[in-house]
Protein backbone atom coordinates (compact mmCIF):
# COMPACT_ATOMS: atom_id res chain seq x y z
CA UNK A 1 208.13 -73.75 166.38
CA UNK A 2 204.52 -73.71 166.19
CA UNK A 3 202.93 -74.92 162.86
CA UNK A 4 199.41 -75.54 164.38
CA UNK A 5 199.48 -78.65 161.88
CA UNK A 6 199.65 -77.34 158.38
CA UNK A 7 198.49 -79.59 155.78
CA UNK A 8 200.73 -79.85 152.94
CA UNK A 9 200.48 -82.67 150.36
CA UNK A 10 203.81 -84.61 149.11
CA UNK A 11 203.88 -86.04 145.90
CA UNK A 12 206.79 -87.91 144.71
CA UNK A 13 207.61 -89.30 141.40
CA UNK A 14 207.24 -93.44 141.33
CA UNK A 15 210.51 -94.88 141.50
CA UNK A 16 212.18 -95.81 145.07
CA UNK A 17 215.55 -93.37 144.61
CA UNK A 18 212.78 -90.62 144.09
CA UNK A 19 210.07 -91.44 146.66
CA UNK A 20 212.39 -92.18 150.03
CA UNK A 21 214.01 -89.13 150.07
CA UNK A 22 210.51 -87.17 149.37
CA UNK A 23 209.71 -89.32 152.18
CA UNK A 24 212.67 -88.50 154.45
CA UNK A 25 211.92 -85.10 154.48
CA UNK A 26 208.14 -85.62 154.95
CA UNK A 27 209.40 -87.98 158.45
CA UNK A 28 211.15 -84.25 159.04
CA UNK A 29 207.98 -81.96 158.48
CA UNK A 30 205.61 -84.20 160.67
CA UNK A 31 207.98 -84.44 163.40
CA UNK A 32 208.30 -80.38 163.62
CA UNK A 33 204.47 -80.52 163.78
CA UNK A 34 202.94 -80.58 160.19
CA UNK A 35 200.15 -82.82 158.51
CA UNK A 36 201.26 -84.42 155.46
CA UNK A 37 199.46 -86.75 152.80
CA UNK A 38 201.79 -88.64 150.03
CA UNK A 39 200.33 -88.85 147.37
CA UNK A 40 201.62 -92.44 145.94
CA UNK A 41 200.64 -95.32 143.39
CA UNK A 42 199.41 -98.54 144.46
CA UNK A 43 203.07 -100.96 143.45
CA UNK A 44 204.92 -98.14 145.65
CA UNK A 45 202.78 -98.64 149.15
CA UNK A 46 204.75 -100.88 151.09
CA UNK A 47 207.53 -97.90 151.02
CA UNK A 48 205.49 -96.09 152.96
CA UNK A 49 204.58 -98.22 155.56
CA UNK A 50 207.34 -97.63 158.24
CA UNK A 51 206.29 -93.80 158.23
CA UNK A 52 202.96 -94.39 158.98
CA UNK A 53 203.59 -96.61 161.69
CA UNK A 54 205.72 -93.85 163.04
CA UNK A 55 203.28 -90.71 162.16
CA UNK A 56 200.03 -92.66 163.05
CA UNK A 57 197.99 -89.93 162.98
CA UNK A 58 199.47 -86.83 161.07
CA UNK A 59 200.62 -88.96 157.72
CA UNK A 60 198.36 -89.49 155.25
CA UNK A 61 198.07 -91.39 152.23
CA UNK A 62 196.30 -91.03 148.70
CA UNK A 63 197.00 -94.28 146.73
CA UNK A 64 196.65 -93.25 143.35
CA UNK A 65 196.36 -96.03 140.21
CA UNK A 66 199.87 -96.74 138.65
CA UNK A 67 200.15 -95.70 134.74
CA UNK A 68 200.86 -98.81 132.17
CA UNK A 69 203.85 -98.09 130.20
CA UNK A 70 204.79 -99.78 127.20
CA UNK A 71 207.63 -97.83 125.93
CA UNK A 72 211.22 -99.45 125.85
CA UNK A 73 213.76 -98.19 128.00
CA UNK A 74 215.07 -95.10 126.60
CA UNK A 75 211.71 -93.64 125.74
CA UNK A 76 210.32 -94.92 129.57
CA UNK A 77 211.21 -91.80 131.67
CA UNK A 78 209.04 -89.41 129.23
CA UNK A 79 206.68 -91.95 128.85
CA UNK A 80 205.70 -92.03 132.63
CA UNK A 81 206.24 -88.08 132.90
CA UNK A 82 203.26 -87.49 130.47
CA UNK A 83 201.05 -90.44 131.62
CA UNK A 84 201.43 -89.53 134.92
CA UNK A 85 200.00 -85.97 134.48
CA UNK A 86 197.16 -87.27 132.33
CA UNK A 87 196.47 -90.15 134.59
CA UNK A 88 196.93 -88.23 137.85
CA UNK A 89 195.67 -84.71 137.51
CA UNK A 90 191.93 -85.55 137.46
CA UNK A 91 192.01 -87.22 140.21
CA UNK A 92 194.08 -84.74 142.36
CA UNK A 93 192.01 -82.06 141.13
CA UNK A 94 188.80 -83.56 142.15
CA UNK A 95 190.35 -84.89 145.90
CA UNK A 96 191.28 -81.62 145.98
CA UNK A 97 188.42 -80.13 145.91
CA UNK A 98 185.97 -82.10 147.89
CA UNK A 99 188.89 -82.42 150.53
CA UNK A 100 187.25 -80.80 154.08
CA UNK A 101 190.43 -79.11 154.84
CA UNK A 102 193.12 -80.08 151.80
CA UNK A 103 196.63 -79.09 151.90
CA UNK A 104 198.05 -75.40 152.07
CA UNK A 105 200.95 -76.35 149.48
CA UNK A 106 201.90 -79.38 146.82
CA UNK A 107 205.36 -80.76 147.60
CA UNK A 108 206.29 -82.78 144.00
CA UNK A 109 209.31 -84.17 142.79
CA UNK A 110 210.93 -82.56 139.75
CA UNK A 111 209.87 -84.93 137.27
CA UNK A 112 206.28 -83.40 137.98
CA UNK A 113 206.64 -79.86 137.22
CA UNK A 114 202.93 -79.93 135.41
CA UNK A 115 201.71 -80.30 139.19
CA UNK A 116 202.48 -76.24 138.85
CA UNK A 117 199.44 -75.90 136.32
CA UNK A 118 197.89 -78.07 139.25
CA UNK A 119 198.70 -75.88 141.90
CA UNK A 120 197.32 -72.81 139.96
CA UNK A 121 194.22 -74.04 139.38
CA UNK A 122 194.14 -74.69 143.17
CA UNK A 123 195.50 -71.65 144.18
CA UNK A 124 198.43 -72.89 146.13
CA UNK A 125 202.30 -72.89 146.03
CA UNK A 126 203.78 -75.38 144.54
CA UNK A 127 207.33 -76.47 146.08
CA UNK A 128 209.87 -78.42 143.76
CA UNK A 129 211.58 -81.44 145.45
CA UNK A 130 214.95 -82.75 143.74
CA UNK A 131 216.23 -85.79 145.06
CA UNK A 132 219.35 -84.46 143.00
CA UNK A 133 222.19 -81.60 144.16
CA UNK A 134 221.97 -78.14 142.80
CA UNK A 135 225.21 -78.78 140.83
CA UNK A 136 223.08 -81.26 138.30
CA UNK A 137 219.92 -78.77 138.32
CA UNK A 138 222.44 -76.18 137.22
CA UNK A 139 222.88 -78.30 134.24
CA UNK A 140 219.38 -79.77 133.54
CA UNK A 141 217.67 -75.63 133.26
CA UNK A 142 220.29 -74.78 131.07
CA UNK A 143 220.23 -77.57 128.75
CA UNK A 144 216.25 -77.24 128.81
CA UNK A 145 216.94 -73.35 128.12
CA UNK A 146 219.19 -74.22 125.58
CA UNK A 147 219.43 -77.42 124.26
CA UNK A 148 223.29 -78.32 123.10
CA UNK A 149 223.65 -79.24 119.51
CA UNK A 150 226.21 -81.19 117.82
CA UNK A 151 226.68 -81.02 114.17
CA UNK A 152 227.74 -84.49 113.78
CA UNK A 153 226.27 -85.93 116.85
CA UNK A 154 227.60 -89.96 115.75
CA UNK A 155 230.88 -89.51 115.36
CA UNK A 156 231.64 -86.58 116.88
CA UNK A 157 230.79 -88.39 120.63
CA UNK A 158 233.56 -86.81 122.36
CA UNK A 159 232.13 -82.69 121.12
CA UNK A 160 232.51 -80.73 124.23
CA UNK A 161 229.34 -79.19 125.53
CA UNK A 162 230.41 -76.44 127.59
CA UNK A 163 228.67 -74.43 130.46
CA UNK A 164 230.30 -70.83 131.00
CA UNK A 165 227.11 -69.38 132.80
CA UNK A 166 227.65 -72.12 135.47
CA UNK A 167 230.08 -71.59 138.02
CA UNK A 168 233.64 -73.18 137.71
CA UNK A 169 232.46 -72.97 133.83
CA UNK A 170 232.21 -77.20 133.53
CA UNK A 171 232.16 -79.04 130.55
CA UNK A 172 231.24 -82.41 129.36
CA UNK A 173 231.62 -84.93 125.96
CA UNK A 174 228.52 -84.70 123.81
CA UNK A 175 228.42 -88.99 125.20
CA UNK A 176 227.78 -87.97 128.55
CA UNK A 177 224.77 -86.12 128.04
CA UNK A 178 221.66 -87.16 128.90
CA UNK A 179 219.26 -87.85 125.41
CA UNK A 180 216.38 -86.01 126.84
CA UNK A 181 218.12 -82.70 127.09
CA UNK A 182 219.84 -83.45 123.60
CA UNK A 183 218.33 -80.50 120.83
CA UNK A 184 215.96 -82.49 118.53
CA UNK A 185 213.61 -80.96 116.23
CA UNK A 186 209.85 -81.16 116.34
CA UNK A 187 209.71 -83.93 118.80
CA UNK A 188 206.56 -83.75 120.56
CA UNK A 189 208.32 -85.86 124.20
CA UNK A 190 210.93 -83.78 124.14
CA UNK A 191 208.76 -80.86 123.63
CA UNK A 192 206.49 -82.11 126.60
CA UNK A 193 209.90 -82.62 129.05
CA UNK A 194 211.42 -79.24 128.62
CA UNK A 195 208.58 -77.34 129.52
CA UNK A 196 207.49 -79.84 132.93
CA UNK A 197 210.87 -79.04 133.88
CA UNK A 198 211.19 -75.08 132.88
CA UNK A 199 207.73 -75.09 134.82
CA UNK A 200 209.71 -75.94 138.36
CA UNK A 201 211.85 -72.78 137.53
CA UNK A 202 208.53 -70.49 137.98
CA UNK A 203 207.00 -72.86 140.68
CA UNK A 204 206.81 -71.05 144.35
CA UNK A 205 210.15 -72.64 145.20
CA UNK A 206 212.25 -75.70 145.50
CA UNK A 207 213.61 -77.64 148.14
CA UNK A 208 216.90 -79.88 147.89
CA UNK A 209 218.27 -83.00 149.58
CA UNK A 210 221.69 -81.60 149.66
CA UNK A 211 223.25 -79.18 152.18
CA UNK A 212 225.08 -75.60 151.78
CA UNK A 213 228.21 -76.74 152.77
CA UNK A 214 228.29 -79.51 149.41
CA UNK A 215 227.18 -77.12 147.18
CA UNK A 216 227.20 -73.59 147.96
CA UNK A 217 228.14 -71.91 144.96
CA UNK A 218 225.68 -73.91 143.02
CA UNK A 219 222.55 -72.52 145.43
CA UNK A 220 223.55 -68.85 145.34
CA UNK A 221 223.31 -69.53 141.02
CA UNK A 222 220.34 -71.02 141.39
CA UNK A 223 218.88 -68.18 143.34
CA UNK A 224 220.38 -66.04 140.85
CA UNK A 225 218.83 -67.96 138.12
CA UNK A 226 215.73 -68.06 139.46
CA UNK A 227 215.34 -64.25 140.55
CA UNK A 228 214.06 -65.23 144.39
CA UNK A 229 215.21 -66.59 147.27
CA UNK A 230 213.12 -69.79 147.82
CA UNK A 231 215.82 -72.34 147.33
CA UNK A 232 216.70 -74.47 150.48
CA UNK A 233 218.96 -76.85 150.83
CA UNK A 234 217.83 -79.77 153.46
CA UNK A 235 219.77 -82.76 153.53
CA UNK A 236 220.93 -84.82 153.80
CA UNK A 237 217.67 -86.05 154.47
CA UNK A 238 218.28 -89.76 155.50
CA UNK A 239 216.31 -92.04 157.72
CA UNK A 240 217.32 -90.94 161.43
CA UNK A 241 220.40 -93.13 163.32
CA UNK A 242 218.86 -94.59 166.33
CA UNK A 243 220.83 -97.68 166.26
CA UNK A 244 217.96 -99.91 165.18
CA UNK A 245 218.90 -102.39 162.13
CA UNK A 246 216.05 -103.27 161.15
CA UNK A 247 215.07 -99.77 160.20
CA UNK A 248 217.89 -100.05 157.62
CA UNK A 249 217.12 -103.38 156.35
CA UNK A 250 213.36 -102.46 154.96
CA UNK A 251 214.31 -98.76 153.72
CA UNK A 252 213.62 -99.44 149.79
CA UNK A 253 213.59 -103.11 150.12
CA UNK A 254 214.35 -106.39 151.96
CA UNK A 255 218.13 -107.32 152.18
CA UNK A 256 218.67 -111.03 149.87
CA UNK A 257 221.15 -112.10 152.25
CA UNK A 258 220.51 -112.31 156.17
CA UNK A 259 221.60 -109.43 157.46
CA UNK A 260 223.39 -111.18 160.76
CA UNK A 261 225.29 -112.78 158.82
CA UNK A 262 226.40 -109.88 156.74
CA UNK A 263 227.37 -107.77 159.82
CA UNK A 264 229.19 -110.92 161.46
CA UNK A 265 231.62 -110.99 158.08
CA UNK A 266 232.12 -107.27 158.15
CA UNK A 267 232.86 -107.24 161.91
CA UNK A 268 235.92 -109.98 161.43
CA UNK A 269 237.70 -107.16 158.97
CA UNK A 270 239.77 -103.94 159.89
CA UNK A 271 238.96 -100.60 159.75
CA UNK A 272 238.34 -98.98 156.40
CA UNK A 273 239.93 -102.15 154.93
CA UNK A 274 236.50 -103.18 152.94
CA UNK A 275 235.40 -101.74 149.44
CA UNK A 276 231.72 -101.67 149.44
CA UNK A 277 230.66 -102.03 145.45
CA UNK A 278 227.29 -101.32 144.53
CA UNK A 279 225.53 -99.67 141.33
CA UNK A 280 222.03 -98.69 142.73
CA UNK A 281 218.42 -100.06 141.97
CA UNK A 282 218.56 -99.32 138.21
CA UNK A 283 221.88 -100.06 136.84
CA UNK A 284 222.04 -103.52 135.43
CA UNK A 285 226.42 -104.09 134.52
CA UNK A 286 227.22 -105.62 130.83
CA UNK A 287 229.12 -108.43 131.10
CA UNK A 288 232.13 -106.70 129.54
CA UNK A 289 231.78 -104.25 132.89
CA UNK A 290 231.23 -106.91 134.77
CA UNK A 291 233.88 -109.25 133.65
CA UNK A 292 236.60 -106.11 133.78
CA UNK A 293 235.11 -105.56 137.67
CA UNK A 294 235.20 -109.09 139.16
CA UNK A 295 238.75 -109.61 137.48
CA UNK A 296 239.80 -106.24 139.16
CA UNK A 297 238.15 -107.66 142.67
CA UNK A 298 240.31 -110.70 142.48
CA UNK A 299 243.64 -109.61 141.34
CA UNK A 300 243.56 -106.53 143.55
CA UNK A 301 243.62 -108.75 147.28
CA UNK A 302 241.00 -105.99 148.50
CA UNK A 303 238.22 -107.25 151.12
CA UNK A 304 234.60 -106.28 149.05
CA UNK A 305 231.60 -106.06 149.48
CA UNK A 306 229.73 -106.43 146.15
CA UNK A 307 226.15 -106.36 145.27
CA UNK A 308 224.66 -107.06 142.26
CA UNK A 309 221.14 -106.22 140.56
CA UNK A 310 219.41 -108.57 139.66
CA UNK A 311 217.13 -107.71 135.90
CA UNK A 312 213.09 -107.58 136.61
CA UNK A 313 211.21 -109.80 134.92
CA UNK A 314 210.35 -106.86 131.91
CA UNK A 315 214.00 -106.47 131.24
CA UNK A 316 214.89 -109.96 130.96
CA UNK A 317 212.52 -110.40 128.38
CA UNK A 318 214.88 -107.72 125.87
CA UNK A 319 215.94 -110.49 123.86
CA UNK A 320 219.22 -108.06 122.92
CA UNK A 321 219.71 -107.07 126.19
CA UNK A 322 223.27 -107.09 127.39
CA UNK A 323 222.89 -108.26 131.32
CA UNK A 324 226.29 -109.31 133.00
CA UNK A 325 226.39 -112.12 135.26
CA UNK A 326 229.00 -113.00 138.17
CA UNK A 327 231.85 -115.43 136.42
CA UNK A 328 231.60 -119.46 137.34
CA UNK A 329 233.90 -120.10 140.30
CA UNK A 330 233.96 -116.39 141.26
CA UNK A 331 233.12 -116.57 144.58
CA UNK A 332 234.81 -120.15 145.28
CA UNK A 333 237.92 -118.19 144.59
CA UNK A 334 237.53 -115.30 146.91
CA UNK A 335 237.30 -117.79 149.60
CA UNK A 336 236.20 -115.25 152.31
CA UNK A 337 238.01 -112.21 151.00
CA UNK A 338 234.36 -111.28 149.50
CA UNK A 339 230.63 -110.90 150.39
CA UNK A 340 228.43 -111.36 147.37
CA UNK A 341 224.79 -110.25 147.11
CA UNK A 342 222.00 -110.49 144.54
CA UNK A 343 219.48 -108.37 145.08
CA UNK A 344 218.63 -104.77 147.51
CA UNK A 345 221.84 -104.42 150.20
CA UNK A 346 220.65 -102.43 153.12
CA UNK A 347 223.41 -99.96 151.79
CA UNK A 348 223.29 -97.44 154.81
CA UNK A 349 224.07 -99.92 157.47
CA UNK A 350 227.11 -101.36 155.35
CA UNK A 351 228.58 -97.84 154.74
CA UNK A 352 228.05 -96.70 158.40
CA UNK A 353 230.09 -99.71 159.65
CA UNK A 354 233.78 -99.14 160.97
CA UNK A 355 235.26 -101.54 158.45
CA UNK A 356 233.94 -100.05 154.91
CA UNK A 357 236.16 -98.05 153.46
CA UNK A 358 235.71 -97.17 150.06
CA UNK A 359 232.66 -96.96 148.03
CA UNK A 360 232.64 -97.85 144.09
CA UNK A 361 229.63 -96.30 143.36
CA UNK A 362 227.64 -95.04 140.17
CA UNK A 363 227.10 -91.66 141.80
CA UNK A 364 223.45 -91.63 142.06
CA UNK A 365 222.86 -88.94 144.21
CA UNK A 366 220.93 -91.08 147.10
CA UNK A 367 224.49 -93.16 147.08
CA UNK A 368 226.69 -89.65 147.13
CA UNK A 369 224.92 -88.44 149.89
CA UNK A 370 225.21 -91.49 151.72
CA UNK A 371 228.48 -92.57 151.29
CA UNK A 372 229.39 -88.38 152.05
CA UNK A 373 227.49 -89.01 155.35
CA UNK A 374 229.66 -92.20 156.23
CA UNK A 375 232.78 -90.52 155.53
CA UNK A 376 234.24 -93.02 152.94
CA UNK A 377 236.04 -92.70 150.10
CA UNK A 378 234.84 -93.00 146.97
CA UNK A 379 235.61 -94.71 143.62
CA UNK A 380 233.39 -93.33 140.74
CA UNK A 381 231.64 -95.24 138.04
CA UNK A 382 228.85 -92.97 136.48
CA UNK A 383 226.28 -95.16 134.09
CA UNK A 384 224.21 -92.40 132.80
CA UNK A 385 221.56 -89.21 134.19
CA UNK A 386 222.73 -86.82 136.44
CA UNK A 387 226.25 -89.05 137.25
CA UNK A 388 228.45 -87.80 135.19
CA UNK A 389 228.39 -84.19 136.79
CA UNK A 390 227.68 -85.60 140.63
CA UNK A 391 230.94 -87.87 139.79
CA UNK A 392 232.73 -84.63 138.41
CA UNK A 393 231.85 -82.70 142.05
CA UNK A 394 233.04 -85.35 144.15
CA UNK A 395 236.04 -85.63 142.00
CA UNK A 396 237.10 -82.33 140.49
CA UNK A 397 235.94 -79.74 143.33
CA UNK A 398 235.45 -81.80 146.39
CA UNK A 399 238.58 -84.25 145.68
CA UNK A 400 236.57 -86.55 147.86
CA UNK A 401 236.69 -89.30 145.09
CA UNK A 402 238.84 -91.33 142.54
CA UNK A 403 237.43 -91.40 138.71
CA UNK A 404 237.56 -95.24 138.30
CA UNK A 405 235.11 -95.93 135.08
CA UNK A 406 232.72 -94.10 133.19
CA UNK A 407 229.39 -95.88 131.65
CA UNK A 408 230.69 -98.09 129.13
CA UNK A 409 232.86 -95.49 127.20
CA UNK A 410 236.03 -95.33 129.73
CA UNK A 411 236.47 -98.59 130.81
CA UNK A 412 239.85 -99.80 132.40
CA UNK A 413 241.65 -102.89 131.91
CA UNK A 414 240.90 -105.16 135.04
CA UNK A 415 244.30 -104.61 136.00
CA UNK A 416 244.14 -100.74 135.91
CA UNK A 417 241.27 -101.23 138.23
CA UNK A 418 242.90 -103.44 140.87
CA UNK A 419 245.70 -101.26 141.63
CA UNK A 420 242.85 -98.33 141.78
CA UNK A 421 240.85 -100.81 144.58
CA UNK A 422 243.89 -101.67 146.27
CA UNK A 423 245.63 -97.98 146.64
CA UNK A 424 241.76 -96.56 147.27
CA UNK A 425 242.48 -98.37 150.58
CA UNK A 426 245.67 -96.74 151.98
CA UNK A 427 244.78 -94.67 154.84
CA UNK A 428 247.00 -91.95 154.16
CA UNK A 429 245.40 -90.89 151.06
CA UNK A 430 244.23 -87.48 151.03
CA UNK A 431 240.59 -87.89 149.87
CA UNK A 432 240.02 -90.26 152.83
CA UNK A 433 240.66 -87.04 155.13
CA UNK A 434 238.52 -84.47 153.08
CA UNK A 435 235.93 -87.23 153.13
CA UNK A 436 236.04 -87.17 157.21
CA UNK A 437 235.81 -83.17 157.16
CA UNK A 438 232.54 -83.68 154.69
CA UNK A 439 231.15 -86.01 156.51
CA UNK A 440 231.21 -84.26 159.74
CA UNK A 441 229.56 -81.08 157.70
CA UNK A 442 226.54 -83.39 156.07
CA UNK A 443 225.95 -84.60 160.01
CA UNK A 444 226.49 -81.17 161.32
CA UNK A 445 223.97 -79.80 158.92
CA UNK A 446 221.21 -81.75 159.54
CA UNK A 447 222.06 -81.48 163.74
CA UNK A 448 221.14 -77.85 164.17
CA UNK A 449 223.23 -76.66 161.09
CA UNK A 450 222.55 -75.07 157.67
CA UNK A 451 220.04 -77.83 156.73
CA UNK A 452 218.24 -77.78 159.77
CA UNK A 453 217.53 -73.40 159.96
CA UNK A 454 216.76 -74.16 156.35
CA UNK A 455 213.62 -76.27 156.77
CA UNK A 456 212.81 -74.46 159.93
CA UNK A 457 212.86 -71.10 157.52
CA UNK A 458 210.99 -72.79 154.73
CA UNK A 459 208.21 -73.56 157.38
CA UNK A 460 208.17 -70.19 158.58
CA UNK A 461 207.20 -68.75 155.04
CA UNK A 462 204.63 -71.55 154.54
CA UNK A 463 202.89 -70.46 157.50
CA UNK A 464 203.20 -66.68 156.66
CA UNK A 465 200.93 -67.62 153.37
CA UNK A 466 198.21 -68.74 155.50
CA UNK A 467 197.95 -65.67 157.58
């Protein structure tokens, strides 16, 4: 396919779960012939670096100033939305404009839905990016449509907020429901977060790391919703499998245990006999979910895996924060039945090996699509965001997964759990089969599948606006 080297700029929103997928599929633009610049803030650089030592010449980079946010934590998201656009959009504007040949289309994550006004000033499309499934952006343009409302909102926690526009007509407790979306008069951040994200439903179009075969029904809604036909589906769009490690080890982050000596423990266990436990790079466990978890782990007689976050510096400093630690003698008890790290796991290379399993997970969609793409099983333990409905797909309509926990409402007891991590083992379960047939679909779509005539269509209309 010829793309005589469109420029197109991709600008993702500053946290690692939201730039390496943006940056995934930019790795899959340049190699079908395009010139891309990424548009990214100083603290976020070193992500970048094995893609330009891959795409020398056609990636380039804009390192924009990072925005200092003082909010607490569950006023931070908005907080970075807004001073990102007032931070950001001078500056793009002007490099814009005295750019000698600046890029045909604006790429930006979801988060940055004011890049539209951007784009229009420009005069150029502006493509939405979600790093989340079409299932959760079902949700997230309704609620911003029409924001649920509770009449007693504190004690009523368990109020069903129902969806029957959506398809399979899901519903969820009032609890499980992001704040953000939550109807609250005359409140100026809200105010400001609806309309960045009603502004990616009128944007030129929107691209997803997912594939058709996850989530059909959920694209032809979203197609429906949005009255055009510019929705693509191109994931999974994870870092190519060419066998190298090291690739693995540096995607987000550098492994804080060696990772020889990781691979040499999970190569002296069985197949699918080790549960891989992990919560992502946000979630920080209370020590009430952490006691019930490591309890679980040791009366269940599973092999695991676990990694544990470790709090930045900022969120140690919450004097009332509630940050679990690992037991005393924990890990003297396992003996070698477990593998503890503190810190980033290269997560990809533990789920792609023979002996993992099962994946507890806290459904972040990076995490779904990667444990989808290694075929495991999957134990789900939503903390919060778009979770609760990716935990709900895997569960309730792909029957891929086993609800385990959810946030710090539905908690087990420990011994609940174990028998959960021991029977999540069994081969013969069914969900271990459906996960094989999904799996073979996420690596089938991105190997001359759905995925794959779905980028190569997407560049096909970018090039017919240039003519």
């Amino acid at each position: 396919m010829s793309t005589n080297g469109v420029h197109i700029a991709a600008y993702p929103y500053p946290t690692s779960g939201h730039i390496i997928p943006l940056l995934d599929l930019a790795h899959r633009l340049l190699t079908r012939g395009l010139t891309v610049t990424v548009f990214v803030t100083t603290s976020n650089l070193p992500l970048l670096q094995p893609y330009i030592s891959t795409h020398p010449s056609s990636l380039k980079h804009l390192v924009l100033p990072s925005p200092d946010i003082t909010a607490p934590p569950q006023k931070r998201l908005l907080a970075t939305m807004r001073a990102l656009r007032d931070l950001h959009y001078p500056i793009l504007l002007q490099w814009f404009r005295s750019h000698s040949s600046p890029p045909v289309a604006i790429i930006s994550d979801f988060f940055l839905g004011w890049t539209r006004d951007l784009a229009c000033e420009l005069g150029v499309p502006r493509l939405v990016f979600s790093p989340s499934g079409a299932f959760s952006m079902s949700f997230a343009l309704s609620m911003c449509r029409d924001p649920p409302e509770n009449a007693d909102p504190d004690q009523d926690i368990n109020f069903q907020v129902s969806f029957p526009k959506i398809p399979n007509s899901p519903a969820f407790p009032w609890w499980q429901i992001p704040a953000h979306y939550k109807s609250v008069k005359e409140d100026s951040d809200l105010e400001f977060f609806r309309n960045d994200m009603l502004a990616n439903t009128v944007s030129w179009g929107m691209l997803f790391n997912s594939f058709m075969e996850l989530e059909r029904v959920y694209f032809t809604h979203l197609k429906k919703e949005l009255g055009n036909d510019r929705v693509w589906a191109v994931g999974p769009v994870l870092p190519p499998d060419n066998g190298d490690l090291q690739e693995y080890i540096v995607r987000g982050g550098v492994s804080s245990v060696p990772c020889q000596e990781l691979m040499n423990w999970l190569d002296a266990r069985p197949d699918n006999s080790v549960v891989y436990v992990c919560f992502g790079s946000r979630a920080v466990l209370t020590q009430r979910q952490m006691d019930v978890l490591t309890a679980a782990l040791e009366q269940s007689s599973v092999q695991f895996v676990l990694c544990v976050r470790v709090p930045r510096e900022d969120e140690q400093q919450q004097g009332n924060a509630d940050h679990g630690v690992i037991p005393d003698g924990f890990e003297d008890r396992m003996g070698g039945r477990g593998f503890v790290i503190r810190g980033w796991a290269p997560q990809v290379t533990i789920l792609s090996h023979r002996a993992v399993g099962v994946f507890l997970t806290h459904c972040g969609w990076n995490s779904v699509l990667e444990g989808i793409t290694a075929g495991v099983v999957m134990l789900t333990w939503p903390m919060g965001a778009d979770q609760y409905s990716n935990a709900k797909l895997l569960v309730d309509e792909l029957g891929v997964a086993i609800r385990a926990c959810e946030g710090t409402q539905n908690i087990p007891t420990s011994a609940e759990l174990a028998r959960l991590l021991a029977s999540s083992v069994d081969e013969t379960r069914p969900e271990r089969l459906l996960a094989k047939e999904l799996s073979a679909a996420a690596v089938s779509a991105v190997n001359g599948g759905s995925s794959d005539t779905n980028l190569d269509e997407f560049i096909k209309q970018l090039g017919d606006l240039g003519k």
